[in-house]
PDB file of N, CA and C in Angstrom:
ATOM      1  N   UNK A   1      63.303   6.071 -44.052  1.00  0.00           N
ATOM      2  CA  UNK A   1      63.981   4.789 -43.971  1.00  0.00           C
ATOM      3  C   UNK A   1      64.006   4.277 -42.533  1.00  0.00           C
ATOM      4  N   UNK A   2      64.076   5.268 -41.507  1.00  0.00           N
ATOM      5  CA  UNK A   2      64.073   4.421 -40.463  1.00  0.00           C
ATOM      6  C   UNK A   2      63.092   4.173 -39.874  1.00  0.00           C
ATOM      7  N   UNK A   3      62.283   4.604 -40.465  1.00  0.00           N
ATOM      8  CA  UNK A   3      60.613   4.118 -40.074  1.00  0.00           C
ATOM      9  C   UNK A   3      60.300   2.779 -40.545  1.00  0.00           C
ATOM     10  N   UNK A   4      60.291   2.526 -41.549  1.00  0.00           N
ATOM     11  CA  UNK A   4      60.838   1.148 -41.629  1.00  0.00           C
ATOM     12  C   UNK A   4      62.078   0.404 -41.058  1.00  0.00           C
ATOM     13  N   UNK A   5      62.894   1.007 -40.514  1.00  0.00           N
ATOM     14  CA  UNK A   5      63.858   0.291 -39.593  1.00  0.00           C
ATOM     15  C   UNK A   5      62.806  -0.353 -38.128  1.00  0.00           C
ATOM     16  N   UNK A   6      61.902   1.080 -37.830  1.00  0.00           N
ATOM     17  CA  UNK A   6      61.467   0.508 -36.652  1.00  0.00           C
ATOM     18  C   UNK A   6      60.175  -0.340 -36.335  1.00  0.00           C
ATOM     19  N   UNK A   7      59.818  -0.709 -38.015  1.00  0.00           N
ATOM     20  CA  UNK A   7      59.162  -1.891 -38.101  1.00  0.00           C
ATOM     21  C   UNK A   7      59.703  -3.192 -37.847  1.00  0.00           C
ATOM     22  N   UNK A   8      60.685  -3.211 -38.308  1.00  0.00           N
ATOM     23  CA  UNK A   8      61.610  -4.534 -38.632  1.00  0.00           C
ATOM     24  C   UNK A   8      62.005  -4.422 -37.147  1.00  0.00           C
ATOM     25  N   UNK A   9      63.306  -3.886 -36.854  1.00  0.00           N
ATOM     26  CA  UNK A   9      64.140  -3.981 -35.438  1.00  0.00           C
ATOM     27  C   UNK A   9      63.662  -2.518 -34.618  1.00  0.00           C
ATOM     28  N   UNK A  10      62.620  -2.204 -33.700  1.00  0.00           N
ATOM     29  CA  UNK A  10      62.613  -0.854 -33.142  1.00  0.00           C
ATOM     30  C   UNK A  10      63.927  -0.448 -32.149  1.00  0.00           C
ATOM     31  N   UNK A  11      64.733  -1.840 -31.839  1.00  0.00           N
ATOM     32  CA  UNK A  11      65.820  -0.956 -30.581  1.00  0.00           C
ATOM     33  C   UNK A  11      66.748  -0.525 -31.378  1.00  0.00           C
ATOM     34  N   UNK A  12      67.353  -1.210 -32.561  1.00  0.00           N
ATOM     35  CA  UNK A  12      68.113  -0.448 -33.643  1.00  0.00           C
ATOM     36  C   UNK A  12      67.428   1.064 -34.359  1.00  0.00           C
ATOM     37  N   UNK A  13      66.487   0.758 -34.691  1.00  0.00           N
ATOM     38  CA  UNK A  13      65.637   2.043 -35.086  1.00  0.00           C
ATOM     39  C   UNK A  13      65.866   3.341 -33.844  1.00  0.00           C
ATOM     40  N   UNK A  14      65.862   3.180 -32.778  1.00  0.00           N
ATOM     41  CA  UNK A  14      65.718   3.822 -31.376  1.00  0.00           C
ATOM     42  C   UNK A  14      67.148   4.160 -31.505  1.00  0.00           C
ATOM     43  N   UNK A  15      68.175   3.711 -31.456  1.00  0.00           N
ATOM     44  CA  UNK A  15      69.338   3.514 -31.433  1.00  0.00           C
ATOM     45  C   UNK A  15      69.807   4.357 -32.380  1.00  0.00           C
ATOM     46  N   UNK A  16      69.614   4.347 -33.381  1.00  0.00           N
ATOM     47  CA  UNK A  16      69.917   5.239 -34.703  1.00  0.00           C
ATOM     48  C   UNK A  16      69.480   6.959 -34.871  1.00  0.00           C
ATOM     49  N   UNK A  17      68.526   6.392 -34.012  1.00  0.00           N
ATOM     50  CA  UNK A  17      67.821   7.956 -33.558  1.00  0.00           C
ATOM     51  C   UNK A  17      68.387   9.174 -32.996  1.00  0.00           C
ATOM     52  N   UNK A  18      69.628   8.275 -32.511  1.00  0.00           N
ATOM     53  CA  UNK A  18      70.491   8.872 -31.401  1.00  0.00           C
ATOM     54  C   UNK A  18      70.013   9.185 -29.677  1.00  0.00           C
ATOM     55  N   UNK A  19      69.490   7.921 -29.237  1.00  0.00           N
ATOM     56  CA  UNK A  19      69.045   7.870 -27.969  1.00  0.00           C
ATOM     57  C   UNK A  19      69.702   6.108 -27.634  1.00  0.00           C
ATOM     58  N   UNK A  20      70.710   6.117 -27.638  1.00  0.00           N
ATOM     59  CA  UNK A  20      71.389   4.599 -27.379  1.00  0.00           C
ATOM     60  C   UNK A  20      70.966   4.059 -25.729  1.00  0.00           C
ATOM     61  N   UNK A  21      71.016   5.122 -24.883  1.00  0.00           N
ATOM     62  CA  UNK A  21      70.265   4.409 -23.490  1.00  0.00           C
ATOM     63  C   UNK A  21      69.217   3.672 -23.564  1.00  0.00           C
ATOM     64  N   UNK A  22      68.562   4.675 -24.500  1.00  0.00           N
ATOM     65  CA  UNK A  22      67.316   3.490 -24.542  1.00  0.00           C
ATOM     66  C   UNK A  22      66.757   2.652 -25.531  1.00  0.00           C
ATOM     67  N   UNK A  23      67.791   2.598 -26.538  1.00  0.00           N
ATOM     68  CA  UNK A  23      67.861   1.840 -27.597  1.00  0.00           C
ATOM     69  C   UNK A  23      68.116   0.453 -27.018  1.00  0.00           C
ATOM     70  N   UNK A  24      69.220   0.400 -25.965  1.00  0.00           N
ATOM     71  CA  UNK A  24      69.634  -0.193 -25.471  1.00  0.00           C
ATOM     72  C   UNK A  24      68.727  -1.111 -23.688  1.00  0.00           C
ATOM     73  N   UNK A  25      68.504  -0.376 -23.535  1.00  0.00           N
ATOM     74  CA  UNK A  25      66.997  -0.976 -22.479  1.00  0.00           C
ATOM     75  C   UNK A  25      66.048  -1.701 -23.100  1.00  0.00           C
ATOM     76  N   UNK A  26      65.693  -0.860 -24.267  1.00  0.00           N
ATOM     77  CA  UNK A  26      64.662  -1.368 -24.914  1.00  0.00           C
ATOM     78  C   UNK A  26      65.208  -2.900 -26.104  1.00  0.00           C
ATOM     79  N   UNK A  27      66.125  -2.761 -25.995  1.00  0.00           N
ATOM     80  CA  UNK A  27      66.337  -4.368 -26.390  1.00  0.00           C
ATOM     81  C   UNK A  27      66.286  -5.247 -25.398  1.00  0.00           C
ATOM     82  N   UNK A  28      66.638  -4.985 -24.332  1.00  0.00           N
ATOM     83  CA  UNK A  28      66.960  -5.503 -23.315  1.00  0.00           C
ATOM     84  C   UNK A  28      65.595  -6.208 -23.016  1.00  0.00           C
ATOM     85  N   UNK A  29      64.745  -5.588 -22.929  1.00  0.00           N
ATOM     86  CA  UNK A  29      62.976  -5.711 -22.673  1.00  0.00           C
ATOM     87  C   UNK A  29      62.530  -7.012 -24.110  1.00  0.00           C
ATOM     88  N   UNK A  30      62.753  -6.025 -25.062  1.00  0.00           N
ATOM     89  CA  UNK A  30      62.111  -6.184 -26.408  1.00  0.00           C
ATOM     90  C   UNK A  30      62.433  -8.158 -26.687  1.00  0.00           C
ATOM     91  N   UNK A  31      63.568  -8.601 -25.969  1.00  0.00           N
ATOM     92  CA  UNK A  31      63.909 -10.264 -26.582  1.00  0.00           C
ATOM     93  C   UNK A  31      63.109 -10.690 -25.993  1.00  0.00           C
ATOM     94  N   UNK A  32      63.353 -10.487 -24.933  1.00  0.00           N
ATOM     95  CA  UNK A  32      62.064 -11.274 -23.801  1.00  0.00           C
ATOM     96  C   UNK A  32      60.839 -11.310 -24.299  1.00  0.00           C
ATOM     97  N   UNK A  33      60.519 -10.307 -24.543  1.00  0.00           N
ATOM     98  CA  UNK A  33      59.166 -10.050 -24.903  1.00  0.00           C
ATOM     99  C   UNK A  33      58.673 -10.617 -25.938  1.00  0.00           C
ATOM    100  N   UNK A  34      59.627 -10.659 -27.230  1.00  0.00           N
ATOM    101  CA  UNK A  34      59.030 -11.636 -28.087  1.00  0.00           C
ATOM    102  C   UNK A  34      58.838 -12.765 -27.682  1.00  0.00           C
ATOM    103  N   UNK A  35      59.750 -13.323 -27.318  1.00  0.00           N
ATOM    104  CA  UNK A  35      59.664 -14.741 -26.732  1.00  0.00           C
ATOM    105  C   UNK A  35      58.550 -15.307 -25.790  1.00  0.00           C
ATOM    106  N   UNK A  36      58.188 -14.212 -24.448  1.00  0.00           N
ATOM    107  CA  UNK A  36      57.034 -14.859 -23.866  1.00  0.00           C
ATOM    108  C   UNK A  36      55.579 -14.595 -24.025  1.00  0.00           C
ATOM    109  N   UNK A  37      55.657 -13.443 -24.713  1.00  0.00           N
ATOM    110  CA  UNK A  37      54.083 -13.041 -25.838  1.00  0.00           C
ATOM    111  C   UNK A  37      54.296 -13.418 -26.807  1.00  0.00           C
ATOM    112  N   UNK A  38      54.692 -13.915 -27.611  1.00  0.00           N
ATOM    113  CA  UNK A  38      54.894 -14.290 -28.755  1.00  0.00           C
ATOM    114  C   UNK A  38      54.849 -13.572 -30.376  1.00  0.00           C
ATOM    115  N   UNK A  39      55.203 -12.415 -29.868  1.00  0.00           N
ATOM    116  CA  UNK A  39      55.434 -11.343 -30.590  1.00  0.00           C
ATOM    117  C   UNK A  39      54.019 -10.053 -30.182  1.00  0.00           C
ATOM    118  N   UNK A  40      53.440 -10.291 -29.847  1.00  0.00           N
ATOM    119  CA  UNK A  40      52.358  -9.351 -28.990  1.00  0.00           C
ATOM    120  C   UNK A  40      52.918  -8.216 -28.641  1.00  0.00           C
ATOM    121  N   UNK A  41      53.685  -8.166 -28.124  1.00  0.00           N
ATOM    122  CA  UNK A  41      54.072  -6.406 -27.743  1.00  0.00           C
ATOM    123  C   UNK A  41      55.067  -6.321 -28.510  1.00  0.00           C
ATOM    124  N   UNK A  42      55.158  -6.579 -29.688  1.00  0.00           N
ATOM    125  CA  UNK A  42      55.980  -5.990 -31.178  1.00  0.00           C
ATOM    126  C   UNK A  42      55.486  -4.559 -30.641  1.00  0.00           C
ATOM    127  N   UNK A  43      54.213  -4.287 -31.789  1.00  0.00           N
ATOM    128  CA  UNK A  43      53.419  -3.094 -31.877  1.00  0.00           C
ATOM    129  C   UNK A  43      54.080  -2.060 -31.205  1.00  0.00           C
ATOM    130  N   UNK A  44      53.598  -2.550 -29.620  1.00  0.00           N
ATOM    131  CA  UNK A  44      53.928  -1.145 -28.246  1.00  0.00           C
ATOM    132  C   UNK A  44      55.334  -0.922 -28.759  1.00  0.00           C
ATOM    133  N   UNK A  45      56.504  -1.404 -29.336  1.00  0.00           N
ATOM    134  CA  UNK A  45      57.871  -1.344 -29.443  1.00  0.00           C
ATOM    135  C   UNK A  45      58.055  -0.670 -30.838  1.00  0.00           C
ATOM    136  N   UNK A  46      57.349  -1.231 -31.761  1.00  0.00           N
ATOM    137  CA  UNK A  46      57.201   0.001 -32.810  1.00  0.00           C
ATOM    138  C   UNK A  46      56.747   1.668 -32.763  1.00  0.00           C
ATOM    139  N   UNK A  47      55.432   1.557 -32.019  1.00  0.00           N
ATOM    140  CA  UNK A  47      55.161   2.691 -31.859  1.00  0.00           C
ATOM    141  C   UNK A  47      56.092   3.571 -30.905  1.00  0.00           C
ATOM    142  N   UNK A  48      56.624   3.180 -30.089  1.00  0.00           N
ATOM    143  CA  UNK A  48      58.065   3.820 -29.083  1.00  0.00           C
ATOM    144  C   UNK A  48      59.127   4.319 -29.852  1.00  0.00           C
ATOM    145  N   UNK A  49      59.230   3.389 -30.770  1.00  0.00           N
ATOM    146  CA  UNK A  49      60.600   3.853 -31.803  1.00  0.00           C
ATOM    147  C   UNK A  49      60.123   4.918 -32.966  1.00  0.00           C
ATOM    148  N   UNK A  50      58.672   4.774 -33.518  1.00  0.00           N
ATOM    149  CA  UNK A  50      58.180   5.802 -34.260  1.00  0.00           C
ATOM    150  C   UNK A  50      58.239   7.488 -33.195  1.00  0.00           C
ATOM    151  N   UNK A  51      57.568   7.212 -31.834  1.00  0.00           N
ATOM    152  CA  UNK A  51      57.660   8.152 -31.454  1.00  0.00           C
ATOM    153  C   UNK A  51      58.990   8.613 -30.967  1.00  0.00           C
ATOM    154  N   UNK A  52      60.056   8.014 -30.646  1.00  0.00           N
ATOM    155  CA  UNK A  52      61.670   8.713 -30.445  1.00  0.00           C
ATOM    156  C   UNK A  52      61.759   8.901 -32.074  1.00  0.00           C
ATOM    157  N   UNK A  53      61.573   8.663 -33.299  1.00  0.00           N
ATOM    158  CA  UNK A  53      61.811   9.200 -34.548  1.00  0.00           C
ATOM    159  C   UNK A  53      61.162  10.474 -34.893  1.00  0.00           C
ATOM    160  N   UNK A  54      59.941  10.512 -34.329  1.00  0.00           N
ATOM    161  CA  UNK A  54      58.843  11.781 -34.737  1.00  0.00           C
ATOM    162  C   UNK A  54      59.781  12.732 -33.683  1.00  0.00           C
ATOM    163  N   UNK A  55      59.670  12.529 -32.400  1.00  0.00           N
ATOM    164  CA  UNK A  55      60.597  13.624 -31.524  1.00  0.00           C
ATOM    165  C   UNK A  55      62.137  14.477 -32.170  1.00  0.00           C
ATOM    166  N   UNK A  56      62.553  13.387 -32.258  1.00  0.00           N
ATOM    167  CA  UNK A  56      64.106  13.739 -33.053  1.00  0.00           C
ATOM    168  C   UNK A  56      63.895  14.705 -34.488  1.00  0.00           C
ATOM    169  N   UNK A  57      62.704  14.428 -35.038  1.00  0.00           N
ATOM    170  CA  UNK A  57      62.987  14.681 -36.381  1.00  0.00           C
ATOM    171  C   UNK A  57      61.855  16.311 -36.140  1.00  0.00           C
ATOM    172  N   UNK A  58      61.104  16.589 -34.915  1.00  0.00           N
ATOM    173  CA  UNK A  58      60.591  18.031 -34.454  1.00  0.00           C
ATOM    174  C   UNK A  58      61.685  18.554 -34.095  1.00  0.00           C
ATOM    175  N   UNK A  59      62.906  17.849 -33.179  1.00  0.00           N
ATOM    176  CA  UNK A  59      63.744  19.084 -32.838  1.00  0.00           C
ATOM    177  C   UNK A  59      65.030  19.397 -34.092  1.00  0.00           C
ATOM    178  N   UNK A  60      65.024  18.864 -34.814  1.00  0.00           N
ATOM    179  CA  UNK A  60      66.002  19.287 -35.866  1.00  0.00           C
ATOM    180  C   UNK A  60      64.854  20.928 -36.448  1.00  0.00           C
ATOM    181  N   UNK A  61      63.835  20.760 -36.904  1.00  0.00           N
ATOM    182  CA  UNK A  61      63.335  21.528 -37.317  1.00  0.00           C
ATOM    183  C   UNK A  61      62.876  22.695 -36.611  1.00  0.00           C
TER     184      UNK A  61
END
């Protein structure tokens, strides 16, 4: 489910992950960014939040 979170919103996705510093940076970045690429560095922001999800979900195991 939150892999699909970090399609839709990745700093919430990031956030949920339990890494709020940078859930929180990374929004910070992420508005802007839609706005002056015009959604162009979505992607790089998905794949960031997939990889804080893949990390989190190696160290439980």
């Amino acid at each position: 489910m939150n892999y699909i979170l970090a399609i839709l919103l990745p700093p919430l996705s990031i956030l949920l992950a339990g890494r709020p510093i940078l859930g929180v940076i990374t929004f910070l970045i992420w508005i802007p960014a839609l706005f002056f690429s015009g959604g162009l560095t979505h992607p790089m922001f998905i794949l960031l939040a997939w990889f804080v999800i893949f990390e989190r979900r190696n160290k439980r195991a």
